[in-house]
Protein backbone atom coordinates (compact mmCIF):
# COMPACT_ATOMS: atom_id res chain seq x y z
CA UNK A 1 -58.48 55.74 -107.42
CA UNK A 2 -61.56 56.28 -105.56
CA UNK A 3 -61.53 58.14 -102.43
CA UNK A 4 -62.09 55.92 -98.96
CA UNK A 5 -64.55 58.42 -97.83
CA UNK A 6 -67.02 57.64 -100.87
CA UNK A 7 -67.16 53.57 -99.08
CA UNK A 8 -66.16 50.41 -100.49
CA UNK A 9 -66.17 48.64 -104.26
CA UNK A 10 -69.11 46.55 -103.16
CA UNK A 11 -71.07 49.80 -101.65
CA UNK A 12 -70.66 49.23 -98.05
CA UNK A 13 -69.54 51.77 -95.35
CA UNK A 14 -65.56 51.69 -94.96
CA UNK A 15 -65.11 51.09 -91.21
CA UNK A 16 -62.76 53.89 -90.22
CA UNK A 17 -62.32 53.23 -86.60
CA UNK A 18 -59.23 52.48 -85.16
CA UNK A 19 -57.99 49.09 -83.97
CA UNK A 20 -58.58 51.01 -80.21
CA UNK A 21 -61.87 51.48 -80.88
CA UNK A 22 -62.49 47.99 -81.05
CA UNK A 23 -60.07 46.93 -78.08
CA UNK A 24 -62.07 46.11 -74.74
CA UNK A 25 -60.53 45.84 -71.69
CA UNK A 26 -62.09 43.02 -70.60
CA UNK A 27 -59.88 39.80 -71.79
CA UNK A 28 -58.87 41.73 -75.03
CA UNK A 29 -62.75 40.98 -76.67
CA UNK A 30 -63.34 42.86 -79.96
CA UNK A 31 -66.53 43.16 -81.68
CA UNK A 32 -64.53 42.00 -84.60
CA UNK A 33 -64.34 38.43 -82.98
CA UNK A 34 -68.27 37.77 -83.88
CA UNK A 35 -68.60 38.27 -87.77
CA UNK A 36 -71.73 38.11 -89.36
CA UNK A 37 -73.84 37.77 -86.31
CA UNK A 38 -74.77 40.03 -83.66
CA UNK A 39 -72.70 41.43 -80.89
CA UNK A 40 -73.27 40.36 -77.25
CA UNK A 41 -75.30 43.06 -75.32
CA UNK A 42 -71.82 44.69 -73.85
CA UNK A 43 -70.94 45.63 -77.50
CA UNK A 44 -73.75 47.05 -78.35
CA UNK A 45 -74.44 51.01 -78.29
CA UNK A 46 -77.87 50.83 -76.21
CA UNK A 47 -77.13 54.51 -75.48
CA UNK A 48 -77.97 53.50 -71.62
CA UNK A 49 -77.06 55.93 -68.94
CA UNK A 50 -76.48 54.52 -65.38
CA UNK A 51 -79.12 56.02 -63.17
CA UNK A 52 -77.73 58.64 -60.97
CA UNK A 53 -78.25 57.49 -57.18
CA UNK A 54 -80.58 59.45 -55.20
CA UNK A 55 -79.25 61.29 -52.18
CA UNK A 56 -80.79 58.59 -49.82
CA UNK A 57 -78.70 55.80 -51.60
CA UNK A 58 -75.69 57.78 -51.12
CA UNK A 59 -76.22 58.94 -47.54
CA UNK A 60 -76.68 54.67 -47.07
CA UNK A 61 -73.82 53.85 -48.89
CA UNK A 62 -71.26 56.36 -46.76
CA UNK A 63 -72.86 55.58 -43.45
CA UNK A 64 -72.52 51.66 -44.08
CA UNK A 65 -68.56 52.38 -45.03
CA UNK A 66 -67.68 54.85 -42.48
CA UNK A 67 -68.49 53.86 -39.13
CA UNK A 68 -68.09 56.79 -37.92
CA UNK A 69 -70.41 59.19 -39.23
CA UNK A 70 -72.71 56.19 -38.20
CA UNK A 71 -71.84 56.33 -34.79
CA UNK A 72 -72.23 60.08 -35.18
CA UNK A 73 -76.02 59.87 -36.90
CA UNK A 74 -76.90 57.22 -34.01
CA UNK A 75 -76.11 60.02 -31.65
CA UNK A 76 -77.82 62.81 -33.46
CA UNK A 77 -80.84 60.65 -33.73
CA UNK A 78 -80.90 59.94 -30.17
CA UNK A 79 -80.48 63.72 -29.47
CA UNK A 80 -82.86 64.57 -31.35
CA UNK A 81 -85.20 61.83 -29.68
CA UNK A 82 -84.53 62.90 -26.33
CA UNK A 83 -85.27 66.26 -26.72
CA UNK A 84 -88.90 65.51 -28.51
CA UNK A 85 -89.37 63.27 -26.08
CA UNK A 86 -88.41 64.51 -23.16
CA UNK A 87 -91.59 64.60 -21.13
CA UNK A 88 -91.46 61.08 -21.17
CA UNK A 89 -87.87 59.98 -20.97
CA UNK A 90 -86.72 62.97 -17.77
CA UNK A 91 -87.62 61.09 -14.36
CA UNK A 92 -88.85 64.59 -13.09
CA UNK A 93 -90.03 67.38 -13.89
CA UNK A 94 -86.80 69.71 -14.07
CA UNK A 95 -88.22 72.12 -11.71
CA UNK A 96 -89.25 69.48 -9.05
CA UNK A 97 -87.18 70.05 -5.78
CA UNK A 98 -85.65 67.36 -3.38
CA UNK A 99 -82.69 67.03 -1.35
CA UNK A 100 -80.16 69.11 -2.35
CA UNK A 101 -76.29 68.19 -3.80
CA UNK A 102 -77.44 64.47 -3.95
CA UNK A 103 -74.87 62.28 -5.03
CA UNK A 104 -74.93 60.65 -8.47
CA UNK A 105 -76.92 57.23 -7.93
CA UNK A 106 -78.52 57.36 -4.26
CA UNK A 107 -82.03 58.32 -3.35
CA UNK A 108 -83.58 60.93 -1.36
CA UNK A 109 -86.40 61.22 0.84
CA UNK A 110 -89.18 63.24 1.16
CA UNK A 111 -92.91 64.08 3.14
CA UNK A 112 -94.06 62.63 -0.65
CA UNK A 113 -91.58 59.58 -0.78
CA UNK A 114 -88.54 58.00 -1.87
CA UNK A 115 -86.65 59.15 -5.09
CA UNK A 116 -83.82 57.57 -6.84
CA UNK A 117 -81.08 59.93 -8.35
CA UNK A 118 -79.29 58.37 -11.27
CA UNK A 119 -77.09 61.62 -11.78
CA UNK A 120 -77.98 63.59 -8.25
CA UNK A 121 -78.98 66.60 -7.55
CA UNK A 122 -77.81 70.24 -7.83
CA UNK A 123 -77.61 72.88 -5.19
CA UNK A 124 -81.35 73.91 -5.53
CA UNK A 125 -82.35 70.34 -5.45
CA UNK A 126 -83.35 69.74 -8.68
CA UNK A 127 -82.93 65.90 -10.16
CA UNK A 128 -79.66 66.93 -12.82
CA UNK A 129 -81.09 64.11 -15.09
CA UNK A 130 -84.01 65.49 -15.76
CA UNK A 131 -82.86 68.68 -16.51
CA UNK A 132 -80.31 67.56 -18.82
CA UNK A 133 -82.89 65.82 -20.68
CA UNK A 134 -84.86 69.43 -20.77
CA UNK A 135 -81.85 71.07 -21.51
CA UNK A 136 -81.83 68.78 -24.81
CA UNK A 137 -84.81 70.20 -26.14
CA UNK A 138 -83.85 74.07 -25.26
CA UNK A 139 -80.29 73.13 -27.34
CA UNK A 140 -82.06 71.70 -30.09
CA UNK A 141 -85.09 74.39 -30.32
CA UNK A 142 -82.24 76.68 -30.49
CA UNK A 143 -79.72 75.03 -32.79
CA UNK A 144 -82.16 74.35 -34.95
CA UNK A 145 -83.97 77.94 -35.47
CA UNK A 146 -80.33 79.42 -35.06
CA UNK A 147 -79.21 77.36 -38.33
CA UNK A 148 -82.80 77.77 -39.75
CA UNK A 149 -82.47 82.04 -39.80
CA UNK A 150 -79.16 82.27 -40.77
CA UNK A 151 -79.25 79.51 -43.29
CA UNK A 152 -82.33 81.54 -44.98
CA UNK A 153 -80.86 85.12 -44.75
CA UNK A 154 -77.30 84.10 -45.46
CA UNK A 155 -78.68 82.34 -48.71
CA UNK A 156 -80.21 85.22 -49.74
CA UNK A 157 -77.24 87.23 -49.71
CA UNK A 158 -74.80 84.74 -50.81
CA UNK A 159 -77.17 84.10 -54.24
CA UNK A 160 -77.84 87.90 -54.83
CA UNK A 161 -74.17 88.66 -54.19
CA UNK A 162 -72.78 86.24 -56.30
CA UNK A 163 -75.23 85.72 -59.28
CA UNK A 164 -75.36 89.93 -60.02
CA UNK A 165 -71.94 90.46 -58.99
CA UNK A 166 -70.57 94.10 -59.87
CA UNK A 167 -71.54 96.73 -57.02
CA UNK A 168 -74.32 94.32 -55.68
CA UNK A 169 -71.92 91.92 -54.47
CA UNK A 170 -69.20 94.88 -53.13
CA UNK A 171 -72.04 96.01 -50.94
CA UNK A 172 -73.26 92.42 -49.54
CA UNK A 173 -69.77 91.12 -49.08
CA UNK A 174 -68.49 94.38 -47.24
CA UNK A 175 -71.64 93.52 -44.64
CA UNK A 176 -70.67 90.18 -44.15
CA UNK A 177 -66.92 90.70 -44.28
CA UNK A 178 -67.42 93.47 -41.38
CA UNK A 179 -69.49 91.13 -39.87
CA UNK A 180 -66.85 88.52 -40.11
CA UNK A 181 -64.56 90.51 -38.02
CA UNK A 182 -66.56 89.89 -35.02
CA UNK A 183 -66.33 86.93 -32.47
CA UNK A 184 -69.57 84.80 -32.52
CA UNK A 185 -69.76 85.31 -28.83
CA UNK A 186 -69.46 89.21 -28.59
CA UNK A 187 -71.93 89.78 -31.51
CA UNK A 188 -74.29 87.59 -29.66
CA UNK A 189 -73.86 89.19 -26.64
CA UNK A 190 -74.24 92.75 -27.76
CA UNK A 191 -77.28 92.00 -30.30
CA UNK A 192 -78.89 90.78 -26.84
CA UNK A 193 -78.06 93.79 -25.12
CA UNK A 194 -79.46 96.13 -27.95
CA UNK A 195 -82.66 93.57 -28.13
CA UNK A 196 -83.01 94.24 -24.44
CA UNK A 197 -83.12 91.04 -21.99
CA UNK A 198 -82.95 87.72 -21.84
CA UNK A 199 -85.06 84.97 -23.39
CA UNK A 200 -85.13 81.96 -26.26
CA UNK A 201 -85.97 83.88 -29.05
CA UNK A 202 -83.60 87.14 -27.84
CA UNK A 203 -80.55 83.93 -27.81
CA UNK A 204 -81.86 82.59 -30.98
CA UNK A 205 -82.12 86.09 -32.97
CA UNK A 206 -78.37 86.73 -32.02
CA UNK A 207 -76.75 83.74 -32.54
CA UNK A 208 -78.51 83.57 -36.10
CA UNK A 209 -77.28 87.16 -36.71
CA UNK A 210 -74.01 86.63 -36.32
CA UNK A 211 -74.22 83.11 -38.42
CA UNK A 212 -75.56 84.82 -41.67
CA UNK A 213 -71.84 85.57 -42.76
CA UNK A 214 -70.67 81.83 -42.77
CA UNK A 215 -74.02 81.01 -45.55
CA UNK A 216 -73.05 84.09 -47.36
CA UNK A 217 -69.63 83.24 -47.94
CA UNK A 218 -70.08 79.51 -48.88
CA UNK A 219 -73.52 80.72 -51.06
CA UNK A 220 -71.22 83.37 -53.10
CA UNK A 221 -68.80 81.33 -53.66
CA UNK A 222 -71.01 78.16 -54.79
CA UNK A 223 -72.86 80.77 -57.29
CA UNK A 224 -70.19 82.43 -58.39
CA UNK A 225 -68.88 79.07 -60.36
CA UNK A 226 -72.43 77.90 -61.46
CA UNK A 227 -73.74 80.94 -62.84
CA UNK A 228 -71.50 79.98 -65.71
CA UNK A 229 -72.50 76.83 -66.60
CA UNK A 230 -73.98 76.20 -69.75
CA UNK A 231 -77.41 75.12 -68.42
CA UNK A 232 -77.84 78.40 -66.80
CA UNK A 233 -77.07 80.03 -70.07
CA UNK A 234 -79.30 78.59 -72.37
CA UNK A 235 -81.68 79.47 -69.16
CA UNK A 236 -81.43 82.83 -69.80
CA UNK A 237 -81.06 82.39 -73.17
CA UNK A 238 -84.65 81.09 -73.38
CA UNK A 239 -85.91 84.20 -71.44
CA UNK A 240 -86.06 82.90 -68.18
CA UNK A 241 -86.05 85.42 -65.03
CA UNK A 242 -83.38 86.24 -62.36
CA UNK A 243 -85.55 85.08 -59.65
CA UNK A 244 -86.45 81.50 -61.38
CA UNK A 245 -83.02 80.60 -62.58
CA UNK A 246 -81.33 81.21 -59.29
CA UNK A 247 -84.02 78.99 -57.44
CA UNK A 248 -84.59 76.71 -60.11
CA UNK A 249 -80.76 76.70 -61.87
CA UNK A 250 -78.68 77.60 -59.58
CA UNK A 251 -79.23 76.67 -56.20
CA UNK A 252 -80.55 73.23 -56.45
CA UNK A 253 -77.02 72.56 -57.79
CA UNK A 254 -75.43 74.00 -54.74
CA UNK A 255 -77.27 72.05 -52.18
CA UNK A 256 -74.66 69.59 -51.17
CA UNK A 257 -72.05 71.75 -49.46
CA UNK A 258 -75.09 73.85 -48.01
CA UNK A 259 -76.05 70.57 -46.23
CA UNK A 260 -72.62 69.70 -44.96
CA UNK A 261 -72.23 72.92 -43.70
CA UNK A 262 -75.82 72.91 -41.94
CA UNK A 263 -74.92 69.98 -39.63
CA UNK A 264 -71.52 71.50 -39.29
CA UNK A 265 -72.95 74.77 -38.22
CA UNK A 266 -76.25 73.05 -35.71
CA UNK A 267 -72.74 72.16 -32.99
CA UNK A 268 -71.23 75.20 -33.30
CA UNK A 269 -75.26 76.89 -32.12
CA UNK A 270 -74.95 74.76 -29.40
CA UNK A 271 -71.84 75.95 -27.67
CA UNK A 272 -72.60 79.46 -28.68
CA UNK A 273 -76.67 78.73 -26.68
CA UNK A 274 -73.90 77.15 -23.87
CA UNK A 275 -71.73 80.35 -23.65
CA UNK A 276 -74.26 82.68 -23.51
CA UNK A 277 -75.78 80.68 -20.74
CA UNK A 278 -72.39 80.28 -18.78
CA UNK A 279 -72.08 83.93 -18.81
CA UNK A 280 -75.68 84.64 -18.22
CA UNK A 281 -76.84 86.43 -21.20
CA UNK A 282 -78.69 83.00 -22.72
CA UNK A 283 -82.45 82.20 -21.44
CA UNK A 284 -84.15 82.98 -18.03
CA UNK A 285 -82.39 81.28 -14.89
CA UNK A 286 -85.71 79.12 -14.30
CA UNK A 287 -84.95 77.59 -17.93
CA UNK A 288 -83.25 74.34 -18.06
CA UNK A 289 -80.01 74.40 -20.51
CA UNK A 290 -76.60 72.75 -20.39
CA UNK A 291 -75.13 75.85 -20.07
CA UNK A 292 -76.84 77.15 -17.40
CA UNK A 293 -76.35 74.05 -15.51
CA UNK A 294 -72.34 74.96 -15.70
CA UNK A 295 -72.59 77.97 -14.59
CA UNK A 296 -74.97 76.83 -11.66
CA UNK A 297 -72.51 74.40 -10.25
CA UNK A 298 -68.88 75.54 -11.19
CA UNK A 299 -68.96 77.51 -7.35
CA UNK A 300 -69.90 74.14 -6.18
CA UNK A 301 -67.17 71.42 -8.06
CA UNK A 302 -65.21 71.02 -5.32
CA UNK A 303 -68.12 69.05 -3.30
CA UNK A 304 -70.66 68.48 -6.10
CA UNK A 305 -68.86 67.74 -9.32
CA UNK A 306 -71.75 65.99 -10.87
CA UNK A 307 -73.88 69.61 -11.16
CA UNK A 308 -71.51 70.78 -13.59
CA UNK A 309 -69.59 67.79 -15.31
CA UNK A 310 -72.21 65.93 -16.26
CA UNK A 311 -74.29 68.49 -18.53
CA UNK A 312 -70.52 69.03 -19.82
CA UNK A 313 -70.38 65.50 -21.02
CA UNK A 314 -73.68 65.88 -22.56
CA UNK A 315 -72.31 68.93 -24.64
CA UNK A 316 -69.12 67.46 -25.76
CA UNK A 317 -70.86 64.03 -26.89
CA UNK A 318 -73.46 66.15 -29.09
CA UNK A 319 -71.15 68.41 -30.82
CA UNK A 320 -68.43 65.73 -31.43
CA UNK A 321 -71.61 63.54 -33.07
CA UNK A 322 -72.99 66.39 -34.89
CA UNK A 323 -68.88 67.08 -36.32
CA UNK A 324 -68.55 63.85 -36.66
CA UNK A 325 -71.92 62.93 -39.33
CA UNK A 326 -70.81 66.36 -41.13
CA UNK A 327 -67.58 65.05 -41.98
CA UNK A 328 -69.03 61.72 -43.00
CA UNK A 329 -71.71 64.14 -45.03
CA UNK A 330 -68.72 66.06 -46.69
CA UNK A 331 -67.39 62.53 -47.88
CA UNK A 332 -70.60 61.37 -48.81
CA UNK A 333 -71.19 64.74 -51.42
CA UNK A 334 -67.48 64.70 -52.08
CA UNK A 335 -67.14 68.49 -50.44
CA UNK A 336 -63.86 69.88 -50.40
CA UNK A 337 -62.80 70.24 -46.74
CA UNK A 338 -61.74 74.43 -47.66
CA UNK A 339 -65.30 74.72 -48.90
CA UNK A 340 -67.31 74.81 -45.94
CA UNK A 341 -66.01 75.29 -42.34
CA UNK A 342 -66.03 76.66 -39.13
CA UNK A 343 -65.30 80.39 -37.54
């Protein structure tokens, strides 16, 4: 007896699939059911890959089925427009003076004219929209260079930490878990005092200080379960450098929960730019910020609530919008929730 292997009596292949091989799940079709003749195109092995969507086709698709981290980006956007454009959309300039504690919607008059209020005036008789609408553009210059420093530096350590591992990563992660130790607020607020004064740049060096350790954790622990992968591998296997595969290999495949936690972490600058302000230790007094504005009228809520509720409001919508287009973010790259996170 000849052995099935060697094929049939009449010199054709013996089909040695299984009757599950042939089974499709669509009405029960087999390939079987067109002899002699060819298969429709959904039988046949065309080898065909569906394209992998881009990252703009999947930030569409979760906006369109989660309202909202829609809602959220519609804020952001407007945020963001606001503070570019604040020249033109403020009423005033934010330094301008006029009658002082104005109430929310009523004019005031002066040797120059008549001005209209829409959110009043403060106790130094400066129009509170306008500065609000300054204030936008101080939050977001700060935010964003906040994120932007300790996104860059915190990446550095996180990939060096976790790609050489051994005593390399001991003495990185000991920095950033003594680091971690530390409110955001009182590491802020002493780096200022050691960089000696106030000002933009002072908030924004200490605020991005004492965010490294949040990038450096997620970074690590991103590289830490790529460096393994076979691609990475046959990258050094092929003689490729340190430097290339971790910028090449390595990172580009951790860029998803690096994003989430980017618009996750651009809120959290804000209150921190806020605090600092509240307790004086943000920008110069003349500067417009939300924070500042607080501070300004918190002595005053009794008779002029407006001074210091209304830049509140303006925090509290931004952050919940920023939160709120992270989490739809997270969905959209399918980040764990433990992965990235807060303080």
């Amino acid at each position: 007896m000849k052995d099935s292997s060697e094929g049939s009596i009449n010199g054709t292949a013996t089909d040695n699939r299984s009757p599950d091989d042939n089974a499709v799940a669509d009405g029960g079709e087999t390939r079987d059911e067109y002899p002699g003749a060819a298969p429709p195109e959904r039988f046949r092995d065309t080898g065909h890959v569906a394209p992998r969507r881009t990252f703009r086709e999947r930030l569409a698709t979760g906006l369109r089925n989660d309202r909202k981290a829609l809602t959220g980006a519609v804020v952001v956007v407007g945020f963001i427009a606001t503070a570019l454009l604040a020249p033109i959309v403020a009423p005033y300039d934010p330094n301008a003076t006029f009658t002082i504690l104005q109430e929310p919607a009523t004019s005031s008059t002066t040797t120059d004219g008549e001005f209209f209020h829409l959110l009043g005036t403060d106790s130094f008789g400066h129009d509170v929209l306008s500065r609000i609408v300054y204030g936008a553009r101080v939050s977001l210059l700060v935010a964003a260079a906040t994120v932007l420093f300790a996104f860059t530096i915190g990446t550095v350590i996180g990939t060096v930490a976790g790609y050489y591992g051994g005593w390399v990563d001991s003495v990185l992660m000991r920095y950033v878990d003594f680091q971690w130790a530390f409110p955001t607020l009182i590491l802020a607020a002493g780096i200022i005092a050691f960089a000696g004064g106030l000002g933009v740049w002072n908030v924004i060096i200490a605020i991005g200080v004492a965010f490294i350790d949040d990038f450096a954790r997620l970074v690590r622990g991103e590289v830490l379960s790529i460096r393994e992968e076979e691609y990475v591998m046959a990258a050094r296997a092929i003689g490729m450098n340190d430097t290339r595969i971790m910028s090449r290999e390595i990172l580009p495949n951790a860029v998803a929960p690096i994003i989430v936690q980017v618009t996750l972490m651009i809120p959290l600058a804000i209150l921190a730019e806020a605090g600092l302000s509240f307790l004086g230790l943000g920008v110069t007094p003349t500067t417009p910020t939300w924070g500042l504005m607080l501070s300004e009228g918190r002595q005053f809520l009794s008779q002029a609530w407006w001074i210091s509720i209304f830049p509140g409001f303006a925090i509290m919508i931004t952050v919940l919008a920023f939160n709120m287009f992270g989490d739809g973010l997270r969905d959209v790259f399918d980040v764990k929730e433990g992965e990235v996170g807060d303080r």
